[in-house]
PDB file of N, CA and C in Angstrom:
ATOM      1  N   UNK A   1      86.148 121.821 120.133  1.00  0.00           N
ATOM      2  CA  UNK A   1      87.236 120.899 119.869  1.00  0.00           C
ATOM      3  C   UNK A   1      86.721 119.460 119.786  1.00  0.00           C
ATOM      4  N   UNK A   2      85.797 118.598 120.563  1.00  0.00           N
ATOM      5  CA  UNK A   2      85.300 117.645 120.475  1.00  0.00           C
ATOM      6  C   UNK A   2      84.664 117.181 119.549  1.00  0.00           C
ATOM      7  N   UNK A   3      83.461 118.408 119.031  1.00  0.00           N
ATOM      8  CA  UNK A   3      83.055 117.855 117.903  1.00  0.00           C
ATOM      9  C   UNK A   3      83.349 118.522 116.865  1.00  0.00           C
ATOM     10  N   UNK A   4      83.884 119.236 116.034  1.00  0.00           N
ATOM     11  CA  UNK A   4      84.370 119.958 115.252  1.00  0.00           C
ATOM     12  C   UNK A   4      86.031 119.445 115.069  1.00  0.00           C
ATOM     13  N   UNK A   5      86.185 118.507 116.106  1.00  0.00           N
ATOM     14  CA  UNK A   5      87.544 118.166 116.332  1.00  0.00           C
ATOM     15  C   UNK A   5      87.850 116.596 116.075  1.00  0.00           C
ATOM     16  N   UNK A   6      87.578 116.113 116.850  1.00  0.00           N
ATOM     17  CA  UNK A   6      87.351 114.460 117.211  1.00  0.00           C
ATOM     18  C   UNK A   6      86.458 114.011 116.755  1.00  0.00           C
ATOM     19  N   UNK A   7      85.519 114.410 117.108  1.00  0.00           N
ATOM     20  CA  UNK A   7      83.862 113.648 115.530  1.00  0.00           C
ATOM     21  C   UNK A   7      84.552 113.573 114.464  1.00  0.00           C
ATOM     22  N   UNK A   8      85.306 114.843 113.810  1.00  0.00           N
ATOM     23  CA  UNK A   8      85.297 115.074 112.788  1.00  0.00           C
ATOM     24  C   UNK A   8      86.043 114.468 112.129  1.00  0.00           C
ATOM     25  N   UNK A   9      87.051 114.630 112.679  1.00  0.00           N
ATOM     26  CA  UNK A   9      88.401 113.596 112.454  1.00  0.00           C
ATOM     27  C   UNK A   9      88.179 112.010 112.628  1.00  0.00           C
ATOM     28  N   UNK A  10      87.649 111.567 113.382  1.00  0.00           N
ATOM     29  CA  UNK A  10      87.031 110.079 113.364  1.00  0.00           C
ATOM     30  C   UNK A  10      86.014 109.640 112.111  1.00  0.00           C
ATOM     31  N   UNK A  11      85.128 110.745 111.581  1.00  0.00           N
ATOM     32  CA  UNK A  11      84.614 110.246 110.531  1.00  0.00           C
ATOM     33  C   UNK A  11      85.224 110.470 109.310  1.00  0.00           C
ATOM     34  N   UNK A  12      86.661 111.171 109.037  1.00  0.00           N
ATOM     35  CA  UNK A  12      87.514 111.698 108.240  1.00  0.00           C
ATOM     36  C   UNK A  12      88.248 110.301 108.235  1.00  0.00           C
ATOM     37  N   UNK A  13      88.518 109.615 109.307  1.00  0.00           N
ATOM     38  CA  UNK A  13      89.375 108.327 109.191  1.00  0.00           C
ATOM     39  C   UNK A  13      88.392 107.228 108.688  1.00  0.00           C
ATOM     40  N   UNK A  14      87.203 107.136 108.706  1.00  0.00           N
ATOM     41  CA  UNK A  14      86.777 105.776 108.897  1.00  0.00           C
ATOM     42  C   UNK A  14      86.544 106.031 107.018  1.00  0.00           C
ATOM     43  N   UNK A  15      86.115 107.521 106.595  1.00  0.00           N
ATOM     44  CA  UNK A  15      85.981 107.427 105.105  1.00  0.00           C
ATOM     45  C   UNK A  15      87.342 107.186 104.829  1.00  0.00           C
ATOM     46  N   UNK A  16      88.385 107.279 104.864  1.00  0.00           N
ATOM     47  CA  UNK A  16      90.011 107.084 104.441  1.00  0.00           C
ATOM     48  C   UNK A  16      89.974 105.499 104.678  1.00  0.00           C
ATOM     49  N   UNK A  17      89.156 104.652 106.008  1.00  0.00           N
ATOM     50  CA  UNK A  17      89.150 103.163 105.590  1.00  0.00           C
ATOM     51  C   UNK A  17      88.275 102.626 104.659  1.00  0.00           C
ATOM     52  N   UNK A  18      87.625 103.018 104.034  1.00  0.00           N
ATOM     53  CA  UNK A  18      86.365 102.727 103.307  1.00  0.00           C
ATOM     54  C   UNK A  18      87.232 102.945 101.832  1.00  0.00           C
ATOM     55  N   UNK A  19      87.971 103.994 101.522  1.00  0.00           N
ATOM     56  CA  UNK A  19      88.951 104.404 100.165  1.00  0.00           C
ATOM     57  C   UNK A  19      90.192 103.067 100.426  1.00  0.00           C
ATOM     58  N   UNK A  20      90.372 103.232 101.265  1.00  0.00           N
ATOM     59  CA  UNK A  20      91.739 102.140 101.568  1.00  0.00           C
ATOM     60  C   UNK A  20      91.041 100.958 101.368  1.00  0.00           C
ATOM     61  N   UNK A  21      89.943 100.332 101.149  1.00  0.00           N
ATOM     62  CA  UNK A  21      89.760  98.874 101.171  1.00  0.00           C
ATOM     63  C   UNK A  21      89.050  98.820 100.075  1.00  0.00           C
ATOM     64  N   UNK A  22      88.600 100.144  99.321  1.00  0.00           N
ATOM     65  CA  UNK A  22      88.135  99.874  97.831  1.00  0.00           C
ATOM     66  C   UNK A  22      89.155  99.761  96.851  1.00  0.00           C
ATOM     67  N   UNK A  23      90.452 100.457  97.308  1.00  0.00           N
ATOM     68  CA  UNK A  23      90.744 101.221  96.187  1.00  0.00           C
ATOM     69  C   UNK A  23      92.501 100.434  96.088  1.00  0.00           C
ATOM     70  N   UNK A  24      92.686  99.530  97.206  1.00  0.00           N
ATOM     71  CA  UNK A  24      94.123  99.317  97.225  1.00  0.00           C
ATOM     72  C   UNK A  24      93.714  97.359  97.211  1.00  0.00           C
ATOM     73  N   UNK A  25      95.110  97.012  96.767  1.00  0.00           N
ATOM     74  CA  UNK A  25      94.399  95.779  96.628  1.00  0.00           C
ATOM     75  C   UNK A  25      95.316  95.024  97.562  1.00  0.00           C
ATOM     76  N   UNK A  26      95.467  93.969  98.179  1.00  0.00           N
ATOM     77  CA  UNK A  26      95.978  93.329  99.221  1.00  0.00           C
ATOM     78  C   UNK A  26      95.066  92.100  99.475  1.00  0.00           C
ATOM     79  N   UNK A  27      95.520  90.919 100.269  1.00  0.00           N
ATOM     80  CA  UNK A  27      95.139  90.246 101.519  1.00  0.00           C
ATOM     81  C   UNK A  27      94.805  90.488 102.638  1.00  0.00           C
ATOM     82  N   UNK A  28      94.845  89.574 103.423  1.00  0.00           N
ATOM     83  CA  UNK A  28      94.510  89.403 105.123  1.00  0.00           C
ATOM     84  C   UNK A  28      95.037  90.872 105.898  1.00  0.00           C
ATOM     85  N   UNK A  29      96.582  90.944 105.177  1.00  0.00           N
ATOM     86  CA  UNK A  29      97.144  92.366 105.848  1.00  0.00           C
ATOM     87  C   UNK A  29      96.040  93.381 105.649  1.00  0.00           C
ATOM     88  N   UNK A  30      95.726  93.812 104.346  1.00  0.00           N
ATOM     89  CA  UNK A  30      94.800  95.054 103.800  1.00  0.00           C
ATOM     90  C   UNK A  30      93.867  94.575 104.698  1.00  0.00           C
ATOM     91  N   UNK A  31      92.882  93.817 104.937  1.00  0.00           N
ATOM     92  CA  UNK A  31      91.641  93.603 106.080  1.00  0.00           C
ATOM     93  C   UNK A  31      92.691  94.346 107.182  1.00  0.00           C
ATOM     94  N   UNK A  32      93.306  93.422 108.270  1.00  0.00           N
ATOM     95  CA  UNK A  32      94.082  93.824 109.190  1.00  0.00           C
ATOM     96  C   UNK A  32      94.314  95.768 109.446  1.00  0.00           C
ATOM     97  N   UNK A  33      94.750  96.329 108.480  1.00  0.00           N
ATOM     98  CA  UNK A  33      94.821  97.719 108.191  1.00  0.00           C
ATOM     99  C   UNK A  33      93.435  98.498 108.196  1.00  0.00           C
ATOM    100  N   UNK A  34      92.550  97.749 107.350  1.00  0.00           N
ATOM    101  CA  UNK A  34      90.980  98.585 107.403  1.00  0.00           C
ATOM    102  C   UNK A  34      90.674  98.261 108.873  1.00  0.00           C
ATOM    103  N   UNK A  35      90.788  96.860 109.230  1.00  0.00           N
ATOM    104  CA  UNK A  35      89.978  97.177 110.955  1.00  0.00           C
ATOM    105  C   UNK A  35      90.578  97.599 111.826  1.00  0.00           C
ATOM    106  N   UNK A  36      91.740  98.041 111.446  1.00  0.00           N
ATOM    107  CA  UNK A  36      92.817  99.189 112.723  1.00  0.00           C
ATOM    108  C   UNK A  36      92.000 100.572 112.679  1.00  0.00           C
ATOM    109  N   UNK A  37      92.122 100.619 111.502  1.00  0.00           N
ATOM    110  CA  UNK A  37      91.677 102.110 110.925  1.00  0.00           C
ATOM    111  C   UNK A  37      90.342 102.179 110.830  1.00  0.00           C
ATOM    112  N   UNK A  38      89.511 100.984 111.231  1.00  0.00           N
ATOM    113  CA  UNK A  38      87.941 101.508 111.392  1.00  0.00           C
ATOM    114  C   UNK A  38      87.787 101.669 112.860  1.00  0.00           C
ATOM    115  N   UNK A  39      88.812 101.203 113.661  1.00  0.00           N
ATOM    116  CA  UNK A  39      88.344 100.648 115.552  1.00  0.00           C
ATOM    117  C   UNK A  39      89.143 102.052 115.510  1.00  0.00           C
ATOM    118  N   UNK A  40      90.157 102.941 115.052  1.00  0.00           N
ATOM    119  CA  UNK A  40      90.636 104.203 115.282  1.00  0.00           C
ATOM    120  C   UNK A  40      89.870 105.325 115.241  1.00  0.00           C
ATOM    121  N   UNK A  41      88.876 104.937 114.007  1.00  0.00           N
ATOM    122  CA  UNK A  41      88.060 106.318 113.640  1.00  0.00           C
ATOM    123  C   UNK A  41      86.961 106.095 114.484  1.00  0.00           C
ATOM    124  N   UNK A  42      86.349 104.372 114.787  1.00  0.00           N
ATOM    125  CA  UNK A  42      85.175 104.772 115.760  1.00  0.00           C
ATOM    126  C   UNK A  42      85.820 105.449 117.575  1.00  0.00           C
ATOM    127  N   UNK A  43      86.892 104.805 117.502  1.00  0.00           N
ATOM    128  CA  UNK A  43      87.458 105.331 119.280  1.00  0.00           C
ATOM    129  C   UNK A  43      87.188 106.879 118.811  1.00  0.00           C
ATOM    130  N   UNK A  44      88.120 107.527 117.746  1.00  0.00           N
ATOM    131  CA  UNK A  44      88.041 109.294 117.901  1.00  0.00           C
ATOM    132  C   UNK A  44      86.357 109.950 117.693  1.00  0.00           C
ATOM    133  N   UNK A  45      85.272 108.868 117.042  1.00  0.00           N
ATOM    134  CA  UNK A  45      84.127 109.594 117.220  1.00  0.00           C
ATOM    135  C   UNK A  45      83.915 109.476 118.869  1.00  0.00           C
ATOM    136  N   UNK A  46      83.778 108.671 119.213  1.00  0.00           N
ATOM    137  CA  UNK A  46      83.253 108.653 120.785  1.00  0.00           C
ATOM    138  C   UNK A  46      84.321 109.515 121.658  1.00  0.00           C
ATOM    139  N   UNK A  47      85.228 109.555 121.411  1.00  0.00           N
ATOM    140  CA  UNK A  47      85.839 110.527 122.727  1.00  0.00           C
ATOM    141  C   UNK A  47      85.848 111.794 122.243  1.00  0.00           C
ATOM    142  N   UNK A  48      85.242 112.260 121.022  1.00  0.00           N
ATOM    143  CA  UNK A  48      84.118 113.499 120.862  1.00  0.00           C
ATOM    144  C   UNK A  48      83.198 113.375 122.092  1.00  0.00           C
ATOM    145  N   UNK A  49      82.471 112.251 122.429  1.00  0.00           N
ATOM    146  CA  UNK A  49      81.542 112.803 123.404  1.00  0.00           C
ATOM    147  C   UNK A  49      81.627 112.537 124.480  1.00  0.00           C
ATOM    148  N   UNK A  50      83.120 112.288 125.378  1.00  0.00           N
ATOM    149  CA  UNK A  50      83.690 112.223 126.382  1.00  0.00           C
ATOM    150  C   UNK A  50      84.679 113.275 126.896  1.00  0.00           C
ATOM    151  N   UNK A  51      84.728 114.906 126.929  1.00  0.00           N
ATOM    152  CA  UNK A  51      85.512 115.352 127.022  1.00  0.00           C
ATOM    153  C   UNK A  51      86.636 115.083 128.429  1.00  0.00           C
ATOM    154  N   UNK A  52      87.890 115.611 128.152  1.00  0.00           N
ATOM    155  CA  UNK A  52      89.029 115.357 128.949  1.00  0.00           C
ATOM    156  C   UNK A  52      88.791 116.189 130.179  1.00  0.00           C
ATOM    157  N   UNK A  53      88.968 115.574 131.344  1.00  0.00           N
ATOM    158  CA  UNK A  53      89.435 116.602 132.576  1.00  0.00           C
ATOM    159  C   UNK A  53      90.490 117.414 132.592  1.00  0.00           C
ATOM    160  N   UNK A  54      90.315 118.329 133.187  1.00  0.00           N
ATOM    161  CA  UNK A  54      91.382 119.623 133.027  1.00  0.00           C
ATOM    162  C   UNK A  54      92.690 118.857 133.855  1.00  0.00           C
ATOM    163  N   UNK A  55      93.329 119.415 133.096  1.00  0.00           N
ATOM    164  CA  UNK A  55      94.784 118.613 132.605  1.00  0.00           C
ATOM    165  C   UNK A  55      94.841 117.145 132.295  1.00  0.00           C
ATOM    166  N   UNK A  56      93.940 116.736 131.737  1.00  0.00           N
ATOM    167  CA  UNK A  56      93.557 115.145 131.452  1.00  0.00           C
ATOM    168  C   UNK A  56      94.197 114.145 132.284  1.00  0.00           C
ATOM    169  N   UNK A  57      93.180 114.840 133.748  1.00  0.00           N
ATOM    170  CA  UNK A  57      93.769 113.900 135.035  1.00  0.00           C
ATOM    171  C   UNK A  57      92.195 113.349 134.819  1.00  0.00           C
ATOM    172  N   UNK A  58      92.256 111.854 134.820  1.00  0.00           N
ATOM    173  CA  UNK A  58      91.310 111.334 134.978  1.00  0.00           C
ATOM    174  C   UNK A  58      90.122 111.161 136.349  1.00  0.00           C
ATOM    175  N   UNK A  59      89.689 112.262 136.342  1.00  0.00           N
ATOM    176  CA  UNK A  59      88.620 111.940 137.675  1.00  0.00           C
ATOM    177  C   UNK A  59      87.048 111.854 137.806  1.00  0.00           C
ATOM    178  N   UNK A  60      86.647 112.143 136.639  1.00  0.00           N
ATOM    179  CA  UNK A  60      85.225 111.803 135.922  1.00  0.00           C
ATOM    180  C   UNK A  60      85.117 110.826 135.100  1.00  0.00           C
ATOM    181  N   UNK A  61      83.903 110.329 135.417  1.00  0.00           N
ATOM    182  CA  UNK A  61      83.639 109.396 134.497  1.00  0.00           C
ATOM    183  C   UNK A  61      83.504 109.882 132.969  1.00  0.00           C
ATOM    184  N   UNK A  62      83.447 111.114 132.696  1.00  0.00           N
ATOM    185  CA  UNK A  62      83.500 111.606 131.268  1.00  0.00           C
ATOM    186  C   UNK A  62      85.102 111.356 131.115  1.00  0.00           C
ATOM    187  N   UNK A  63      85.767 112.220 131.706  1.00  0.00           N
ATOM    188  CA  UNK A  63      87.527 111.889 131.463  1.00  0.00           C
ATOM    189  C   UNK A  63      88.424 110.626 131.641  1.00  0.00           C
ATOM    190  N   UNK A  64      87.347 109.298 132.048  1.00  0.00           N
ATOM    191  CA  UNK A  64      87.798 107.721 132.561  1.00  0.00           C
ATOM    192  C   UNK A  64      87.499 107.655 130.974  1.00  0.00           C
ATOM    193  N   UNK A  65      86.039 107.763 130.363  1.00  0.00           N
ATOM    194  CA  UNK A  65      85.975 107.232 129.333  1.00  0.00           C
ATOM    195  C   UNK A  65      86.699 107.766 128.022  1.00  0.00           C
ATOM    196  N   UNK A  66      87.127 108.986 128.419  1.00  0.00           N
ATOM    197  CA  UNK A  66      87.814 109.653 127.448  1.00  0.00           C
ATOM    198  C   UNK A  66      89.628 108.798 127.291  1.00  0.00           C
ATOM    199  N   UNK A  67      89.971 108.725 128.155  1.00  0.00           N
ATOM    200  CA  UNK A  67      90.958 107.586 128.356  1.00  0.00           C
ATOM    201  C   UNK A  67      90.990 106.296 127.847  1.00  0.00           C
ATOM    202  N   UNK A  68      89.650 105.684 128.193  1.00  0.00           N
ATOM    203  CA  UNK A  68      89.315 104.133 127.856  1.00  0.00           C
ATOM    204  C   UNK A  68      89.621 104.376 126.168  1.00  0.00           C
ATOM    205  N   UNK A  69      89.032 105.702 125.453  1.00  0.00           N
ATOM    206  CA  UNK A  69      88.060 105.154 124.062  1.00  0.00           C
ATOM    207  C   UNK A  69      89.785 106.224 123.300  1.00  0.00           C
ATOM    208  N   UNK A  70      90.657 106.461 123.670  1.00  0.00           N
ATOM    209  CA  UNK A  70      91.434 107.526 122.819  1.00  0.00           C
ATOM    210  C   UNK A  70      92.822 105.701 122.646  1.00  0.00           C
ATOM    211  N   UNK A  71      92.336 104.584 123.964  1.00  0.00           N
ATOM    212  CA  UNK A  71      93.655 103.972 123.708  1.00  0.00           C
ATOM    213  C   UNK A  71      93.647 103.103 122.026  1.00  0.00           C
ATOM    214  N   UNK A  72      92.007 102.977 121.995  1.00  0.00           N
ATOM    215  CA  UNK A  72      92.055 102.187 120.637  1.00  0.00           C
ATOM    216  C   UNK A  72      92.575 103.145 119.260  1.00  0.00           C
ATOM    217  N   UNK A  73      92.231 104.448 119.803  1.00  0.00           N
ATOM    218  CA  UNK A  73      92.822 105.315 118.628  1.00  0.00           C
ATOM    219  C   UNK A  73      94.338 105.417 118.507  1.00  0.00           C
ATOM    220  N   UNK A  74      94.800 105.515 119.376  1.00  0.00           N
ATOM    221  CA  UNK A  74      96.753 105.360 119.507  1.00  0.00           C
ATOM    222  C   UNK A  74      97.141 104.278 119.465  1.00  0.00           C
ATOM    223  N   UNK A  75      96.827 103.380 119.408  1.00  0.00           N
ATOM    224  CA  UNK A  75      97.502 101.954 118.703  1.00  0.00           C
ATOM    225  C   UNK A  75      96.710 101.498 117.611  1.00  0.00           C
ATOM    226  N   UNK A  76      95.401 101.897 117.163  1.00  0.00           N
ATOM    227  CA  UNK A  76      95.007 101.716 116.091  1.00  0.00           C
ATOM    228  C   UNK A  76      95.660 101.829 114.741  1.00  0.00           C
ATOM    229  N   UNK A  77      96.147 103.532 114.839  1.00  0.00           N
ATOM    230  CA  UNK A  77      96.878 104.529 113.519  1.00  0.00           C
ATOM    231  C   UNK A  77      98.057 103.673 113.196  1.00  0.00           C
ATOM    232  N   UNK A  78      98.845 104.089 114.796  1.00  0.00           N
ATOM    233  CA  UNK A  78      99.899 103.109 113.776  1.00  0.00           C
ATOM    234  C   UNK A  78     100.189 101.827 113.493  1.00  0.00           C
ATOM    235  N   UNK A  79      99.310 101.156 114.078  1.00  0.00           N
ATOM    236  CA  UNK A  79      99.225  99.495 113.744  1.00  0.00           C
ATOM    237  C   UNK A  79      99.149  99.377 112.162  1.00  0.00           C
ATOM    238  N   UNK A  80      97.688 100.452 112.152  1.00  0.00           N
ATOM    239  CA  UNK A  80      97.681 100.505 110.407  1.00  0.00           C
ATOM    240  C   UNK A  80      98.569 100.964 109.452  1.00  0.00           C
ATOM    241  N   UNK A  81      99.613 101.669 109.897  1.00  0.00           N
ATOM    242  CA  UNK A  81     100.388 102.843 109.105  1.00  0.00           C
ATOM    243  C   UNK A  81     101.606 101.778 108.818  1.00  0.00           C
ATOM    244  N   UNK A  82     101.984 100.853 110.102  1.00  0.00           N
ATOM    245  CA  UNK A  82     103.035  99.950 109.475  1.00  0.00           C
ATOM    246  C   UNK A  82     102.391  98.729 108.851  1.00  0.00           C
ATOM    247  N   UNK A  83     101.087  98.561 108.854  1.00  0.00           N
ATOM    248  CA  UNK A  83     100.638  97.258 108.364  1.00  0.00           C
ATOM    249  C   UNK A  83     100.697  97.571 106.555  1.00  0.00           C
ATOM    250  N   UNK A  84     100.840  99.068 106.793  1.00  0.00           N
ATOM    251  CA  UNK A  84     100.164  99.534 104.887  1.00  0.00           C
ATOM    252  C   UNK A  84     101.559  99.304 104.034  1.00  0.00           C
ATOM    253  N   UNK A  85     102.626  99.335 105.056  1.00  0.00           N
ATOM    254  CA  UNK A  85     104.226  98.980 104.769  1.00  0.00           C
ATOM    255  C   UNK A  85     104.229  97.892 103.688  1.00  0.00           C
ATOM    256  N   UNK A  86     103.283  96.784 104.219  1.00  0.00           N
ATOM    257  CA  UNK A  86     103.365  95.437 103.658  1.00  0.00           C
ATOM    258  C   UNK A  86     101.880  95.450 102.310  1.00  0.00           C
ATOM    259  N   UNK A  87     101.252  96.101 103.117  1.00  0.00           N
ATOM    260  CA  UNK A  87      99.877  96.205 101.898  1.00  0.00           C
ATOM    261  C   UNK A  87     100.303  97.534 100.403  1.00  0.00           C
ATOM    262  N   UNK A  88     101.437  98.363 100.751  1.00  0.00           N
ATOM    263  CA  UNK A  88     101.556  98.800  99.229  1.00  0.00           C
ATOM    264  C   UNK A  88     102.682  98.053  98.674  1.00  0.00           C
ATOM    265  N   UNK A  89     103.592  96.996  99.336  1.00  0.00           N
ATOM    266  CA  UNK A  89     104.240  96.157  98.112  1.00  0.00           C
ATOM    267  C   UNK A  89     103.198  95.390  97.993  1.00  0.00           C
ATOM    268  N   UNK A  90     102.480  94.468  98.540  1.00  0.00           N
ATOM    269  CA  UNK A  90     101.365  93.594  97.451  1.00  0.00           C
ATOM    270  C   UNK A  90     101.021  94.360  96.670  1.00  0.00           C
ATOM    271  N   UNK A  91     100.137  95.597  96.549  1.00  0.00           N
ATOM    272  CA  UNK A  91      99.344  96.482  95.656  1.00  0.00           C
ATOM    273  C   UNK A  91     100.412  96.327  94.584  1.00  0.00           C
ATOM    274  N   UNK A  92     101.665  96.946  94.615  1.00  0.00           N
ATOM    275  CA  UNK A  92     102.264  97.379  93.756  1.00  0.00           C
ATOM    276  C   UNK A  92     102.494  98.053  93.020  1.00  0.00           C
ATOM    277  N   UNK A  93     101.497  99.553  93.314  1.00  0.00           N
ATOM    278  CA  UNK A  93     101.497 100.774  92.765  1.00  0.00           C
ATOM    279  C   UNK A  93     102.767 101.522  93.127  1.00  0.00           C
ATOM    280  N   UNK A  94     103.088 100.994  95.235  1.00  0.00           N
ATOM    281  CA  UNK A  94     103.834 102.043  95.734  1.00  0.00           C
ATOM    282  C   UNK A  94     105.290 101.443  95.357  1.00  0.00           C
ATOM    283  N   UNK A  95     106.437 102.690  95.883  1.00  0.00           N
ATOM    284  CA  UNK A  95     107.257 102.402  96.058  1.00  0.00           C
ATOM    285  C   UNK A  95     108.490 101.881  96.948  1.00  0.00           C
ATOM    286  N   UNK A  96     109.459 101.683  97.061  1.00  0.00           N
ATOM    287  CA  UNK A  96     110.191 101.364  98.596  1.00  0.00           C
ATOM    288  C   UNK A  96     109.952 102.574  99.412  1.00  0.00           C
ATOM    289  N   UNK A  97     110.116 103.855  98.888  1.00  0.00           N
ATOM    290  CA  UNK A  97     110.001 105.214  99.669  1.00  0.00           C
ATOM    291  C   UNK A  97     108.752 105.059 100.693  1.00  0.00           C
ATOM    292  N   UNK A  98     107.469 104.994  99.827  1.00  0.00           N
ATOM    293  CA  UNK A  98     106.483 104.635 100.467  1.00  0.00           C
ATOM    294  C   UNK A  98     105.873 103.391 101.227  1.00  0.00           C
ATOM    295  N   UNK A  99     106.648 102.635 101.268  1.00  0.00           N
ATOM    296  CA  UNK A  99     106.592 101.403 101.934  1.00  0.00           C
ATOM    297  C   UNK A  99     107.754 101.528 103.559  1.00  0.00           C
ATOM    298  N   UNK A 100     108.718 102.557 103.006  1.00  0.00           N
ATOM    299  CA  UNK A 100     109.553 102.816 104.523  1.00  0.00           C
ATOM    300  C   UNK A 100     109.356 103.686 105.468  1.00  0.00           C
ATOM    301  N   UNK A 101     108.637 104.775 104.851  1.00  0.00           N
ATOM    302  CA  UNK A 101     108.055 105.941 105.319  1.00  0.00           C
ATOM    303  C   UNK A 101     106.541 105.229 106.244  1.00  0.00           C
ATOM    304  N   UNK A 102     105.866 104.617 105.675  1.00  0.00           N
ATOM    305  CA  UNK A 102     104.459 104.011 106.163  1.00  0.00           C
ATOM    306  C   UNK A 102     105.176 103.278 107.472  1.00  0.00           C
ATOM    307  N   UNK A 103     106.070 102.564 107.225  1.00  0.00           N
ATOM    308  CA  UNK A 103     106.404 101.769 108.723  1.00  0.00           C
ATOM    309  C   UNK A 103     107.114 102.271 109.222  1.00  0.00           C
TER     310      UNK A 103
END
């Protein structure tokens, strides 16, 4: 699950910020969105190599850091997900649907 899981998925996000900052066009917001979504995908690589204590009661220092490195990933996503609210009306490809749905 860690690495097949969380590696995987962390380097699955950070290529999705790398497409998101080539490929969409924006300002300060679009930056703002790529470095949510790059500090998200690096938190989910590293707590690949921090697994959780059983019942993710924190009492190891593997399961402290697994805690520390998952908070940048849960406020990362959706920081970015409502920031993209404002970065696909600049673009102007998307639509209101996709601009209400994102935030």
């Amino acid at each position: 699950m860690n690495v097949a899981g969380f590696v995987l998925l962390g380097l699955c996000i950070l290529a999705f910020a790398i497409a998101y900052a080539t490929l969409l066009r924006g300002g300060w917001v679009k930056v703002l969105a790529v470095v949510s979504l790059s500090i998200a995908g690096v938190g989910m690589v590293v707590v690949g190599f921090f697994p959780c204590d059983a019942g993710c009661v924190d009492v190891t220092v593997s399961g402290q850091l697994h805690g520390v490195f998952s908070a940048p990933r849960a406020i990362g996503l959706p920081v970015a997900a409502m920031l993209s609210a404002f970065v696909f009306r600049t673009d102007g490809r998307f639509g209101m649907t996709a601009q209400v749905v994102s935030f």
